[in-house]
N, C-alpha and C. Protein backbone atom coordinates (compact mmCIF):
# COMPACT_ATOMS: atom_id res chain seq x y z
N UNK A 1 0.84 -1.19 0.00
CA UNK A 1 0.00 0.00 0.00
C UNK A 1 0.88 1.25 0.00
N UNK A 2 0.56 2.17 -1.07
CA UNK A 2 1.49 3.47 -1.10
C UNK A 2 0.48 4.44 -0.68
N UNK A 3 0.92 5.42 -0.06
CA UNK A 3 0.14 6.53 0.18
C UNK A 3 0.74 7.78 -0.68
N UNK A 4 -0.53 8.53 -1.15
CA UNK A 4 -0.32 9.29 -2.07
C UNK A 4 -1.24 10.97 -1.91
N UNK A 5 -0.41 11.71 -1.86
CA UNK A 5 -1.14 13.03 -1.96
C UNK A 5 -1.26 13.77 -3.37
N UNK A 6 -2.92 14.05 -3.80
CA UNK A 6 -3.49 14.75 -4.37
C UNK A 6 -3.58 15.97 -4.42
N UNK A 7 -2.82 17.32 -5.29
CA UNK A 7 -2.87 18.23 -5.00
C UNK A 7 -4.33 18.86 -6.54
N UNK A 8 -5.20 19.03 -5.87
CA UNK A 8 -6.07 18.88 -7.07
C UNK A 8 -6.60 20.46 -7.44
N UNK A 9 -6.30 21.57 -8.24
CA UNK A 9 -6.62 22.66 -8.42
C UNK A 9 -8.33 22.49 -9.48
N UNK A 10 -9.54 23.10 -8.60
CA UNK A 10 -10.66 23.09 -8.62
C UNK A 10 -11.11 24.24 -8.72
N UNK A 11 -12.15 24.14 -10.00
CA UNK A 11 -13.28 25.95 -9.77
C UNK A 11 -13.47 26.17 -8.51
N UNK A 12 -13.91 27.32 -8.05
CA UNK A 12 -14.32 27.21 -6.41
C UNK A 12 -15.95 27.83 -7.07
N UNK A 13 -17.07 26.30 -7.23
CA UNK A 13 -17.83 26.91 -7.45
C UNK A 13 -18.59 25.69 -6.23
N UNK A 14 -19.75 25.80 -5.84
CA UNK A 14 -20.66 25.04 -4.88
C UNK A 14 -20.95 23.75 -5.78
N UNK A 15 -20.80 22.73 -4.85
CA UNK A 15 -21.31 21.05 -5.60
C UNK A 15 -19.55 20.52 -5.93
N UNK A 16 -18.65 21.07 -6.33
CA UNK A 16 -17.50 20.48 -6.28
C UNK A 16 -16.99 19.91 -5.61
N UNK A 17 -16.71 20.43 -4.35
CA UNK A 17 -16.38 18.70 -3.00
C UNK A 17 -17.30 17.75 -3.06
N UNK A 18 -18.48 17.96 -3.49
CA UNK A 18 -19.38 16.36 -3.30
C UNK A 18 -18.91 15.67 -4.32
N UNK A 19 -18.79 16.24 -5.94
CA UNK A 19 -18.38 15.78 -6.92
C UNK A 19 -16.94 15.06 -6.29
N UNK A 20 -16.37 15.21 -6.06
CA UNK A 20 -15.14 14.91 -5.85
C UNK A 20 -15.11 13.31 -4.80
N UNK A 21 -15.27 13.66 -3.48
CA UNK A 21 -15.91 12.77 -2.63
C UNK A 21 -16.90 12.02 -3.10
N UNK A 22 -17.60 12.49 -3.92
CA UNK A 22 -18.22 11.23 -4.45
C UNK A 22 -17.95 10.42 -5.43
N UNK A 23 -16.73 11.05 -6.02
CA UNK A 23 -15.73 9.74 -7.05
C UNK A 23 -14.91 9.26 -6.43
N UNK A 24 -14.55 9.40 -4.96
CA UNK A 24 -14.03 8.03 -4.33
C UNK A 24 -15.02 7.22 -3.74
N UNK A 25 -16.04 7.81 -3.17
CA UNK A 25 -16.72 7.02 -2.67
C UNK A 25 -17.75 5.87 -3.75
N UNK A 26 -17.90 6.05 -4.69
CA UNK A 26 -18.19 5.56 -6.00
C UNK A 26 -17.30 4.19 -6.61
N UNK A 27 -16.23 4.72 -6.11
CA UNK A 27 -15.06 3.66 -6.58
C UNK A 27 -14.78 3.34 -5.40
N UNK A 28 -14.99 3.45 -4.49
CA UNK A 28 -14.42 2.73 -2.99
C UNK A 28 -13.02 3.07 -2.68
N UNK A 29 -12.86 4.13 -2.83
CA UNK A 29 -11.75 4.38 -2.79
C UNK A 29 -11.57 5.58 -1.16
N UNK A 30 -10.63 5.29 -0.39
CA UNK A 30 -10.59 5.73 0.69
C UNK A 30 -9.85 7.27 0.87
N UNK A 31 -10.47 8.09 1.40
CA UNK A 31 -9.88 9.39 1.63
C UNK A 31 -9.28 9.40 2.96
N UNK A 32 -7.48 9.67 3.38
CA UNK A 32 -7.54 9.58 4.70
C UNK A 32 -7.19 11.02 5.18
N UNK A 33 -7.38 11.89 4.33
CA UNK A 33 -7.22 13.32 5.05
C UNK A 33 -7.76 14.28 3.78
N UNK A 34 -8.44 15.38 3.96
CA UNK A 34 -9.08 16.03 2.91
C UNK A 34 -9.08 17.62 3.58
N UNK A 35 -8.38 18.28 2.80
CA UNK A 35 -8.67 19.84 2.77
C UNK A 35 -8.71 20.71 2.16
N UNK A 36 -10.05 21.92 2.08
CA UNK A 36 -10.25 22.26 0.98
C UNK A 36 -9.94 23.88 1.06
N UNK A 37 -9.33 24.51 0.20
CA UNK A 37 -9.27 26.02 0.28
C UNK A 37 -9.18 26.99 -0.54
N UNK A 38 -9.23 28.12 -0.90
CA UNK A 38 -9.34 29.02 -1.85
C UNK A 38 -8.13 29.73 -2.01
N UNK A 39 -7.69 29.34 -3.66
CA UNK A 39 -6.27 29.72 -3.51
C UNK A 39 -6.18 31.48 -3.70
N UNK A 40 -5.08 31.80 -4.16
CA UNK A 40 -4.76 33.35 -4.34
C UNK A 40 -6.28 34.12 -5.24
N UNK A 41 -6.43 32.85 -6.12
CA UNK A 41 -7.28 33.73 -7.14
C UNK A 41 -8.72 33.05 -7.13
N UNK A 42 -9.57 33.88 -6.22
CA UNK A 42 -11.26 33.58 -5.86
C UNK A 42 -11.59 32.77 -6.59
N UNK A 43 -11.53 32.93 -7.77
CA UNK A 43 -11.90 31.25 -9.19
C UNK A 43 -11.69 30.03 -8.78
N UNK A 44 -10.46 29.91 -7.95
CA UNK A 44 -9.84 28.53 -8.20
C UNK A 44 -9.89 27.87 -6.28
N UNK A 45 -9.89 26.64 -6.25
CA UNK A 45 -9.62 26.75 -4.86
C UNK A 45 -8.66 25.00 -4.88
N UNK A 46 -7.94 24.84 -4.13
CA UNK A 46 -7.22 23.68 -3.62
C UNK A 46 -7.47 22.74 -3.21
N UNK A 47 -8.11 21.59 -3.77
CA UNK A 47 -8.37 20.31 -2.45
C UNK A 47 -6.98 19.81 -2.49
N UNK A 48 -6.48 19.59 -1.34
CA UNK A 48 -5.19 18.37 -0.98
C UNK A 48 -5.77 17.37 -0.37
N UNK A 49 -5.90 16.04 -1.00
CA UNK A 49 -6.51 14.49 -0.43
C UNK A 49 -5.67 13.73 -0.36
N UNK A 50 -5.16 13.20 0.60
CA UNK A 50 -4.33 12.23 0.89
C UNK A 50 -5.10 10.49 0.93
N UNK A 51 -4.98 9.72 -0.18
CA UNK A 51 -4.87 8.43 -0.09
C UNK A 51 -4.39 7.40 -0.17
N UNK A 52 -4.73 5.92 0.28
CA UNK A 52 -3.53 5.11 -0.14
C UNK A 52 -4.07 3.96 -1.13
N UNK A 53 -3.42 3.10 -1.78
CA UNK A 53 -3.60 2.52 -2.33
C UNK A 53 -2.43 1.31 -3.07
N UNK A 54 -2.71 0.53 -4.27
CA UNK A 54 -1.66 -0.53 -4.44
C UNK A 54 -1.38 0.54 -5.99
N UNK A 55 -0.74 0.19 -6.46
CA UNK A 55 -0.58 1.43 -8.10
C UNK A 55 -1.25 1.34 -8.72
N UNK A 56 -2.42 0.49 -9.00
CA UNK A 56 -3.10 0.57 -9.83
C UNK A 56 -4.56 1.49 -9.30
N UNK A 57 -4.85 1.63 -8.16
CA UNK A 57 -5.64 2.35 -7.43
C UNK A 57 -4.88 3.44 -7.45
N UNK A 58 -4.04 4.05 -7.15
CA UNK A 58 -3.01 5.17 -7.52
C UNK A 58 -3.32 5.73 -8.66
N UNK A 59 -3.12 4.83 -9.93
CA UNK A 59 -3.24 6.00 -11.17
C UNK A 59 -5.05 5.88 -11.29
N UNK A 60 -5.57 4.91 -10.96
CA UNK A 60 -7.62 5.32 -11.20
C UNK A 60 -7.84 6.60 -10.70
N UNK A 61 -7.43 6.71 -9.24
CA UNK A 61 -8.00 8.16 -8.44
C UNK A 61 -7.29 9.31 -9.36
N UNK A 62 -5.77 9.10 -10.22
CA UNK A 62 -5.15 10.41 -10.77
C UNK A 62 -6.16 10.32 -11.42
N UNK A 63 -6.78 9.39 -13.01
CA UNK A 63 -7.26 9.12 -13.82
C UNK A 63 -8.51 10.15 -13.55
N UNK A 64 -9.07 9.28 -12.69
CA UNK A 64 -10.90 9.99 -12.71
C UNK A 64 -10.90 11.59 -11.92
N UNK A 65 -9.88 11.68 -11.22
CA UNK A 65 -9.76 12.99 -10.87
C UNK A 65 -9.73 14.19 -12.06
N UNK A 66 -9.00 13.66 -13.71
CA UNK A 66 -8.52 14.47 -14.20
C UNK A 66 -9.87 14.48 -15.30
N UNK A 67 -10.57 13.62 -15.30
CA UNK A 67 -12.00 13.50 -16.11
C UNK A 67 -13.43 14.24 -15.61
N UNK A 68 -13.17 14.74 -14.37
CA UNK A 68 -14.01 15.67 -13.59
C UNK A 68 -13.92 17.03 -14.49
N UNK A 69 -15.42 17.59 -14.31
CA UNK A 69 -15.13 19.29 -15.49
C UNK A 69 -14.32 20.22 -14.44
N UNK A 70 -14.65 19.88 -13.57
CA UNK A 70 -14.35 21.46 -12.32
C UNK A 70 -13.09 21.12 -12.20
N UNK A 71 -12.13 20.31 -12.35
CA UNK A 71 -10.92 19.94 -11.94
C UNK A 71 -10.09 20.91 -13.07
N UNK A 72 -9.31 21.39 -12.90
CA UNK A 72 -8.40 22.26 -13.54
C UNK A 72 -6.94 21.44 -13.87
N UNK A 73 -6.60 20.94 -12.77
CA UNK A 73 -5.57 20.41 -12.92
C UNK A 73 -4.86 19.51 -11.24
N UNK A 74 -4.52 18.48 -11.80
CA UNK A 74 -4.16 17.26 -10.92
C UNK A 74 -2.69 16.80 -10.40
N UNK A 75 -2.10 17.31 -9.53
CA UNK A 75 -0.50 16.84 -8.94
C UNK A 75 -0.64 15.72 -8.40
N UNK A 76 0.48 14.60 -7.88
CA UNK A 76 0.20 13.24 -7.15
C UNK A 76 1.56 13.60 -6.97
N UNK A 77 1.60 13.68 -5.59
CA UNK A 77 3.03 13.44 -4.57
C UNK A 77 3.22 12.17 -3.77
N UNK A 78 4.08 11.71 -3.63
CA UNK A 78 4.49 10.73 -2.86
C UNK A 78 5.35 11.55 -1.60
N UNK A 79 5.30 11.26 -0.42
CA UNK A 79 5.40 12.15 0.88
C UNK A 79 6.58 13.59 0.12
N UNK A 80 7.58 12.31 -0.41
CA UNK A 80 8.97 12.69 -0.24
C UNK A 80 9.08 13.75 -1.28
N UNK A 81 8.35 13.93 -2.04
CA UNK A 81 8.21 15.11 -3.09
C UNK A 81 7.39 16.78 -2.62
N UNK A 82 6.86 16.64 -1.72
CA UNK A 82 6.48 17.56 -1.18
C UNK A 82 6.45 18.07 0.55
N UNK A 83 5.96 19.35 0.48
CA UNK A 83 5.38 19.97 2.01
C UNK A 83 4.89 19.62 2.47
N UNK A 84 4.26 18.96 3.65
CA UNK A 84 3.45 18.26 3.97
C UNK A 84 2.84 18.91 5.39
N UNK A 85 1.79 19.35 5.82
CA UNK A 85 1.80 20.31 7.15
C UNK A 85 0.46 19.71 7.42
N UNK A 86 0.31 20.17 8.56
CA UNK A 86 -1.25 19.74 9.64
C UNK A 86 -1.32 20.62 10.33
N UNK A 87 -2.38 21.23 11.10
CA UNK A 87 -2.60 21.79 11.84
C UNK A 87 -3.96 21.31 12.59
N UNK A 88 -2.99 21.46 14.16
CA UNK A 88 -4.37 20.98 15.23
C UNK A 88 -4.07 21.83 16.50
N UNK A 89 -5.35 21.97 17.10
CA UNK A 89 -5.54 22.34 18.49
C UNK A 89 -6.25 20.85 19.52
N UNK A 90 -5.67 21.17 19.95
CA UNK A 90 -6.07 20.04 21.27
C UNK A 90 -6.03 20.39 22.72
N UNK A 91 -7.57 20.21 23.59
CA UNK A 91 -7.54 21.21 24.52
C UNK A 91 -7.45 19.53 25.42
N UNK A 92 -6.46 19.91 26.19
CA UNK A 92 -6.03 18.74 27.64
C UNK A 92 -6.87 19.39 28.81
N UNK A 93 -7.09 18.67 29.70
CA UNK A 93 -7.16 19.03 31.23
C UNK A 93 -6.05 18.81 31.82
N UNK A 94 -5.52 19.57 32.84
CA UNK A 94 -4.45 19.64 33.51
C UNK A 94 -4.45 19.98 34.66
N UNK A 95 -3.56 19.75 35.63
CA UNK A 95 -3.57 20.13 37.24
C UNK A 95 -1.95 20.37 37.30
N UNK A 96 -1.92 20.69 38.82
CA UNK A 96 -0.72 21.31 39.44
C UNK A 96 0.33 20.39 38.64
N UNK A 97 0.15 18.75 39.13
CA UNK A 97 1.71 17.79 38.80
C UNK A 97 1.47 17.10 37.25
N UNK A 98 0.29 18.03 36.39
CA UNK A 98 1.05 17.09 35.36
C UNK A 98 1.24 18.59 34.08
N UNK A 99 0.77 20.10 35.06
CA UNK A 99 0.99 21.22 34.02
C UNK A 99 2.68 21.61 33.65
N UNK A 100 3.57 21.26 34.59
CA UNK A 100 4.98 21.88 33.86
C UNK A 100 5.32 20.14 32.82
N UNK A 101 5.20 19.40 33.05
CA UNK A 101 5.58 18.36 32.00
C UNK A 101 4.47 18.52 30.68
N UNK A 102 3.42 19.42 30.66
CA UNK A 102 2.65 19.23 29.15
C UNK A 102 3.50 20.39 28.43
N UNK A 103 3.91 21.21 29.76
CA UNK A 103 4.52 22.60 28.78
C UNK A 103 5.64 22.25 28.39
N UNK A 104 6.74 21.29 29.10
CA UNK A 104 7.89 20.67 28.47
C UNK A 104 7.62 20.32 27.10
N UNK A 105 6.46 19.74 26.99
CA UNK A 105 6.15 18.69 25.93
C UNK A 105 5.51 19.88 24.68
N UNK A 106 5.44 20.79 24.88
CA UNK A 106 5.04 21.88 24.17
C UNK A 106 6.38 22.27 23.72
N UNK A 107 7.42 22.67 24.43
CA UNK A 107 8.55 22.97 24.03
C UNK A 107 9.32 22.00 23.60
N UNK A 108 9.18 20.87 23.38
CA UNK A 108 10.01 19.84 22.80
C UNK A 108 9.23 19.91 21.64
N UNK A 109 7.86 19.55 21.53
CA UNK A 109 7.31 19.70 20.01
C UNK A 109 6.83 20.42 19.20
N UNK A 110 7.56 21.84 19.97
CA UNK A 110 7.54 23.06 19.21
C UNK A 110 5.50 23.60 19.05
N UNK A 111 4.74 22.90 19.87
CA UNK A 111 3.51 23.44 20.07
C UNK A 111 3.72 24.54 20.83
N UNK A 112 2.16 25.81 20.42
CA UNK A 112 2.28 26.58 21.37
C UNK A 112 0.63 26.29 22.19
N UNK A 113 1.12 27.20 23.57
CA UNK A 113 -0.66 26.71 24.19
C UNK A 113 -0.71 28.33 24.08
N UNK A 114 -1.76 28.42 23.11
CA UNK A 114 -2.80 29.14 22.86
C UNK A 114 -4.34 30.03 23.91
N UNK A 115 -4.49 29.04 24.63
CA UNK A 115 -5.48 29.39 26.12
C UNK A 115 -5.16 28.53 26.91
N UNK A 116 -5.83 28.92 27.98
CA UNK A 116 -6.00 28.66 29.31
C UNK A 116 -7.10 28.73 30.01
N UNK A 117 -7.26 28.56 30.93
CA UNK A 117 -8.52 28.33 32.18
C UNK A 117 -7.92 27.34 33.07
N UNK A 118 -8.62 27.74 34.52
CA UNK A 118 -8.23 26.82 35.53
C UNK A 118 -7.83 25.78 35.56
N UNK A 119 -8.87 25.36 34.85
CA UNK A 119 -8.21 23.44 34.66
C UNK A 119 -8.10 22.64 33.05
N UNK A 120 -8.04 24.00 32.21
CA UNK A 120 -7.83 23.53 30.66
C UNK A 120 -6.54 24.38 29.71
N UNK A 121 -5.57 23.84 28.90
CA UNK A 121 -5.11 23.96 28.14
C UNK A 121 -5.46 23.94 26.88
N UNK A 122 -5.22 24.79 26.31
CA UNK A 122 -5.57 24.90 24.30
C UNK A 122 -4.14 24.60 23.81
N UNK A 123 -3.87 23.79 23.28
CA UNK A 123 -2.30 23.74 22.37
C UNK A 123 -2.59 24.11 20.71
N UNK A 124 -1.61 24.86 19.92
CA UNK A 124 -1.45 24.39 18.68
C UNK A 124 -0.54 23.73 18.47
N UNK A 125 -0.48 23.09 17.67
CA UNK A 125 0.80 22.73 16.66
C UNK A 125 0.72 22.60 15.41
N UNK A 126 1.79 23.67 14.48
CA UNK A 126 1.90 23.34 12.86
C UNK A 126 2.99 22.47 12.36
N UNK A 127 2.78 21.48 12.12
CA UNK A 127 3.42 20.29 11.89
C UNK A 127 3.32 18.49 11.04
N UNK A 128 4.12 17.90 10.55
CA UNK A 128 3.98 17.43 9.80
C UNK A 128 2.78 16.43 10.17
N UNK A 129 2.04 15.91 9.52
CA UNK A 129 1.05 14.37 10.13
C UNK A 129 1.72 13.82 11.07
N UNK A 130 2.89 12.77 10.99
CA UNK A 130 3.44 12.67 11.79
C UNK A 130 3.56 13.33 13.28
N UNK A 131 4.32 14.01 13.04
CA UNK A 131 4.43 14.86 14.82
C UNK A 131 3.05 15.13 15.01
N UNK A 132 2.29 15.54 14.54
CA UNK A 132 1.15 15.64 15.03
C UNK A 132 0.42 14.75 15.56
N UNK A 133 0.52 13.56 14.84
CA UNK A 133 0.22 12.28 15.56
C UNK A 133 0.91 11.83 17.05
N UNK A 134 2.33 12.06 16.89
CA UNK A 134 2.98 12.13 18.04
C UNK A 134 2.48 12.70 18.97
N UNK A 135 2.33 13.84 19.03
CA UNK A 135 1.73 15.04 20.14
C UNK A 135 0.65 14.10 20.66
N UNK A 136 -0.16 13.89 19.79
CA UNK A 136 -1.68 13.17 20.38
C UNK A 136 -1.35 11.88 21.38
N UNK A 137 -0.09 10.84 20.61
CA UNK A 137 0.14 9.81 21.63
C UNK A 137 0.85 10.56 22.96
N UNK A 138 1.61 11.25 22.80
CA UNK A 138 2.20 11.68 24.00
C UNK A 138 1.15 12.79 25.07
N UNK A 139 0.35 12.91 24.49
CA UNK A 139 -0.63 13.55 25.36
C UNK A 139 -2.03 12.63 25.85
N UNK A 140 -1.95 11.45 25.45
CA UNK A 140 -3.35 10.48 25.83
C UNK A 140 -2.99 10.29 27.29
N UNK A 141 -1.61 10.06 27.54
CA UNK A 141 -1.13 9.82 29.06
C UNK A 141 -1.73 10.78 29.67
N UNK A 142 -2.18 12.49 29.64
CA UNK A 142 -2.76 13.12 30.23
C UNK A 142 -3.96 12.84 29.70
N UNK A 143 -5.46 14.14 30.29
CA UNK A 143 -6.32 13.85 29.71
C UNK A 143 -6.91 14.69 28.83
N UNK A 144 -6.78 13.75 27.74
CA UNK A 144 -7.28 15.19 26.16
C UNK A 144 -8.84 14.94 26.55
N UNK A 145 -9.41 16.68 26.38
CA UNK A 145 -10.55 16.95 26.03
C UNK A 145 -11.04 16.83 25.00
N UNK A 146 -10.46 17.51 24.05
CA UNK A 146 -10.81 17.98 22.88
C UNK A 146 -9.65 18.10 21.33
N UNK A 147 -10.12 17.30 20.37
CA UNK A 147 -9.29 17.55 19.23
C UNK A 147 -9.91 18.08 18.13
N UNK A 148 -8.80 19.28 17.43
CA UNK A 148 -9.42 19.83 16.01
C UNK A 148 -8.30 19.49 15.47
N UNK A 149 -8.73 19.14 14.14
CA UNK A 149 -7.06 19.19 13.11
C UNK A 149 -7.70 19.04 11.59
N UNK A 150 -6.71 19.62 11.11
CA UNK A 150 -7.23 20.08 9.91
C UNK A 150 -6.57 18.69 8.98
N UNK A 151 -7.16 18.92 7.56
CA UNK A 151 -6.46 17.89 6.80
C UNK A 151 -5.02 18.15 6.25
N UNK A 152 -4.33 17.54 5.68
CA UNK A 152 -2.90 17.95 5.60
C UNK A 152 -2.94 18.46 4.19
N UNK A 153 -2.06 19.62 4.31
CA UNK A 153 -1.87 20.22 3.29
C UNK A 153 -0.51 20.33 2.65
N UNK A 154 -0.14 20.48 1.79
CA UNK A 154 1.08 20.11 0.84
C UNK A 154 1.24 20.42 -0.68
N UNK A 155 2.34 21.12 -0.96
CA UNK A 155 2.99 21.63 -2.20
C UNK A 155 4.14 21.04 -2.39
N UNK A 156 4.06 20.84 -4.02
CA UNK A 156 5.53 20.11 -3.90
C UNK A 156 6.83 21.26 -3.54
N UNK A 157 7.71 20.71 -3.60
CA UNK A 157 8.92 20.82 -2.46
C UNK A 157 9.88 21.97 -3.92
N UNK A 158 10.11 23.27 -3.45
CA UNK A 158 10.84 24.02 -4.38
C UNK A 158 12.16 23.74 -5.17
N UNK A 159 12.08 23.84 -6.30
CA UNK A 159 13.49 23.38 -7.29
C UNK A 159 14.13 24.68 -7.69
N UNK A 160 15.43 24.19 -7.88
CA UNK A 160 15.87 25.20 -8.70
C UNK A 160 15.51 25.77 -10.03
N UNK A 161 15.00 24.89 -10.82
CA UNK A 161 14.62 25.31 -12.37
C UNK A 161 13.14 25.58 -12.17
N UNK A 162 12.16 25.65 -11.09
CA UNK A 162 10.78 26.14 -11.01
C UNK A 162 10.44 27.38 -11.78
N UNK A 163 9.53 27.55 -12.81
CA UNK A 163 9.17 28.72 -12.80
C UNK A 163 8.43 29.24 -12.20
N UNK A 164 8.04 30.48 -11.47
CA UNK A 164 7.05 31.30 -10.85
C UNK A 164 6.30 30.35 -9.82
């Protein structure tokens, strides 16, 4: 199983994420992270979908992605070719003996805590899937309240001969 990110440039018009989501779900094909956004120019907007698959499920999802009308145009990264970022907040409960070891753990994984209240922490962290995943195991030992995280987003990785 390879995992593969979709960098898929889309009209930004209404009904296009269902279209989309509904040609994997059509083909059974699994989405394990999806985010959608509006790039520089109001027209166009970004889905990045991360899925996995064996190669031949690999090139169907490029395939039918690029047969969609609203689709503009279709990238497929493999991790190592691109940016790869996440972003999450995760609010812990905390007390006296376990608040200076979450803030350690903030400063080791480069999260910041964002709020506070008596007995709650807000963390961010911008960071790869990975560490982000990390953060979450290393914080189940305390007690997480609450998780947001966005889907991962990713551009391929800058070259020298790039134009613009």
């Amino acid at each position: 199983m390879k995992r593969r990110i979709y960098s898929v440039l889309v009209e930004n018009r209404s009904g296009v994420l269902c279209k989309v989501a509904g040609l994997f779900s059509r083909r059974c094909f699994n989405i394990d992270s999806l985010a959608v956004g509006e790039t520089e120019d109001h027209a166009t907007s970004r889905m990045t979908i991360v899925s996995s698959g064996d190669e031949r499920t690999i090139e169907q999802i490029e395939k039918q992605l690029n047969k969609k009308l609203d689709v503009i145009k279709v990238n497929t990264y493999s991790e190592q070719q691109c940016i790869a970022r996440e972003l999450m907040l995760i609010k812990v409960k905390y007390n006296k003996n376990n608040r200076r070891e979450i803030m350690e753990l903030c400063e080791i994984m480069k999260a910041e805590i964002v709020d506070m209240s008596k007995h709650f922490m807000m963390l961010q962290i911008c960071d790869t899937p990975e560490r982000v995943k990390l953060l979450i195991e290393m914080l189940r030992t305390i007690s997480i309240a609450e998780v947001a995280r966005t889907g991962t987003l990713a551009l391929a990785k800058c070259c020298e001969n790039d134009e613009g």
